[in-house]
Protein backbone atom coordinates (compact mmCIF):
# COMPACT_ATOMS: atom_id res chain seq x y z
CA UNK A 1 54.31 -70.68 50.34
CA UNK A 2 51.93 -67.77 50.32
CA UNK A 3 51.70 -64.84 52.89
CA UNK A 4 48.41 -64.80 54.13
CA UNK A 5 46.64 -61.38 53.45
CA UNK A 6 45.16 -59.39 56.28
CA UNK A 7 41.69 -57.95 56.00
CA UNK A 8 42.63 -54.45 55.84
CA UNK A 9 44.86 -55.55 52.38
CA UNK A 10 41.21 -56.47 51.00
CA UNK A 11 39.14 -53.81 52.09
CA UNK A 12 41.82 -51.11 51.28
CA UNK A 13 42.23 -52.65 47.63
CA UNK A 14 38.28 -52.70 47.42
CA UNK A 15 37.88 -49.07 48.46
CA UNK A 16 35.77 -49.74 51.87
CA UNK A 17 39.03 -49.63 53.87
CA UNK A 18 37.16 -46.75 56.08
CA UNK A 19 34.47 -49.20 56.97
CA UNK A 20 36.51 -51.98 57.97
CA UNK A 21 35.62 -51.41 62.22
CA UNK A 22 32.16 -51.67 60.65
CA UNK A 23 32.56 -54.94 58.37
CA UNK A 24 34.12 -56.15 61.44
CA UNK A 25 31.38 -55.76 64.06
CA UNK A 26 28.94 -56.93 61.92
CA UNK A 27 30.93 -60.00 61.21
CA UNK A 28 31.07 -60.42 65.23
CA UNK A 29 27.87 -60.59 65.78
CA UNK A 30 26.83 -62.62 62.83
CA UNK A 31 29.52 -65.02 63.83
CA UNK A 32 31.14 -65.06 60.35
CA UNK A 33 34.59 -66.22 59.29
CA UNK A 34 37.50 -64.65 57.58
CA UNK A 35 37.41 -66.51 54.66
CA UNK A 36 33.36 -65.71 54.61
CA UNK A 37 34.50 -61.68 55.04
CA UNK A 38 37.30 -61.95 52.01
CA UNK A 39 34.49 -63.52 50.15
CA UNK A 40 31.77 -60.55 50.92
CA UNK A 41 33.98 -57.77 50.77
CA UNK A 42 35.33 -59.03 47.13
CA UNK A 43 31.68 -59.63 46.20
CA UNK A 44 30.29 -56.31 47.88
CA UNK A 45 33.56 -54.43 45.52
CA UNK A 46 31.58 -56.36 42.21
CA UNK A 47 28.70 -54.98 42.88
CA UNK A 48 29.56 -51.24 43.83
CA UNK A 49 31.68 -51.86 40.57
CA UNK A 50 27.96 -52.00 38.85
CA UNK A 51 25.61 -50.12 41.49
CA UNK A 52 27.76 -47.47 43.49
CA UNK A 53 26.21 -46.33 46.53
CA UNK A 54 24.78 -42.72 45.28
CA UNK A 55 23.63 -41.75 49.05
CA UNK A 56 24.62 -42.86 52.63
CA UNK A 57 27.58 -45.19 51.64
CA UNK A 58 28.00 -46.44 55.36
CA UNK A 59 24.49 -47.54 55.49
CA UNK A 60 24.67 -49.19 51.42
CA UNK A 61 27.67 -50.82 52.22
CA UNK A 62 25.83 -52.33 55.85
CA UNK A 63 22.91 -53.88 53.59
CA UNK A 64 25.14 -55.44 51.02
CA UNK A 65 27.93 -56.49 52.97
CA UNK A 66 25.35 -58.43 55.44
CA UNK A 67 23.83 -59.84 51.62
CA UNK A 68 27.46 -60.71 50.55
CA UNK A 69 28.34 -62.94 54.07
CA UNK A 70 25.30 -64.84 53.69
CA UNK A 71 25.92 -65.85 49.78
CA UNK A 72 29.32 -66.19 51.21
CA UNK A 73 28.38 -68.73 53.87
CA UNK A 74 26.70 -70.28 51.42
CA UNK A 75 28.84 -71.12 48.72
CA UNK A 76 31.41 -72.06 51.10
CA UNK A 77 29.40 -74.78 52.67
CA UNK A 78 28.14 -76.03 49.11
CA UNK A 79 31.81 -76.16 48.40
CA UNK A 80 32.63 -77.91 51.21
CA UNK A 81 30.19 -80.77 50.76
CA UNK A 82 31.11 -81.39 47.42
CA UNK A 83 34.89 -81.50 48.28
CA UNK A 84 34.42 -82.72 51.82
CA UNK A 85 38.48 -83.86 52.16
CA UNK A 86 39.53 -80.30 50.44
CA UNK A 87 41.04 -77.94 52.92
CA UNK A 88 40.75 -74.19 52.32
C-alpha cells in the first residue's frame, strides 16, 4: 500500500514550496479539496515549466493556481461521472 503524500512533498518538488500558506488559504476559501490542490499545483508546475513568472511570482502564481483548481474541479467531476463506482 502507498504512503499518502503530504502537500508540502508536492509543492516543494514543484518549486512553489514558499507559497504553500498561500495555495492553502486560497484553497480555504474556495472550498477546494486535496486531491483538487495536487491536481493545480502539478498543473500550475506545467505551465511555469512553459511561461515562468518573469515579475511578481506571488501574485503569477495566485492567478494560475486559482485557474489550475477550477480545471481541477473540473476534470475531477467529469471523471467522476463517467466512473461513478471508481473511488479515488
Amino acid at each position: 500500500m502507498y504512503k499518502r503524500l503530504s502537500l508540502e512533498y508536492y509543492f516543494a518538488g514543484t518549486g512553489f514550496s514558499d507559497l504553500l500558506p498561500l495555495a492553502l488559504q486560497m484553497a480555504r476559501e474556495l472550498h477546494f479539496t486535496r486531491e483538487e490542490m495536487i491536481e493545480a499545483i502539478c498543473k500550475v508546475a506545467d505551465k511555469a515549466r512553459m511561461y515562468p513568472p518573469t515579475r511578481n511570482r506571488q501574485a503569477w502564481f495566485a492567478a494560475v493556481f486559482r485557474e489550475k483548481l477550477l480545471e481541477a474541479r473540473a476534470e475531477i467531476m467529469a471523471l467522476k461521472k463517467k466512473y461513478p463506482y471508481n473511488r479515488f
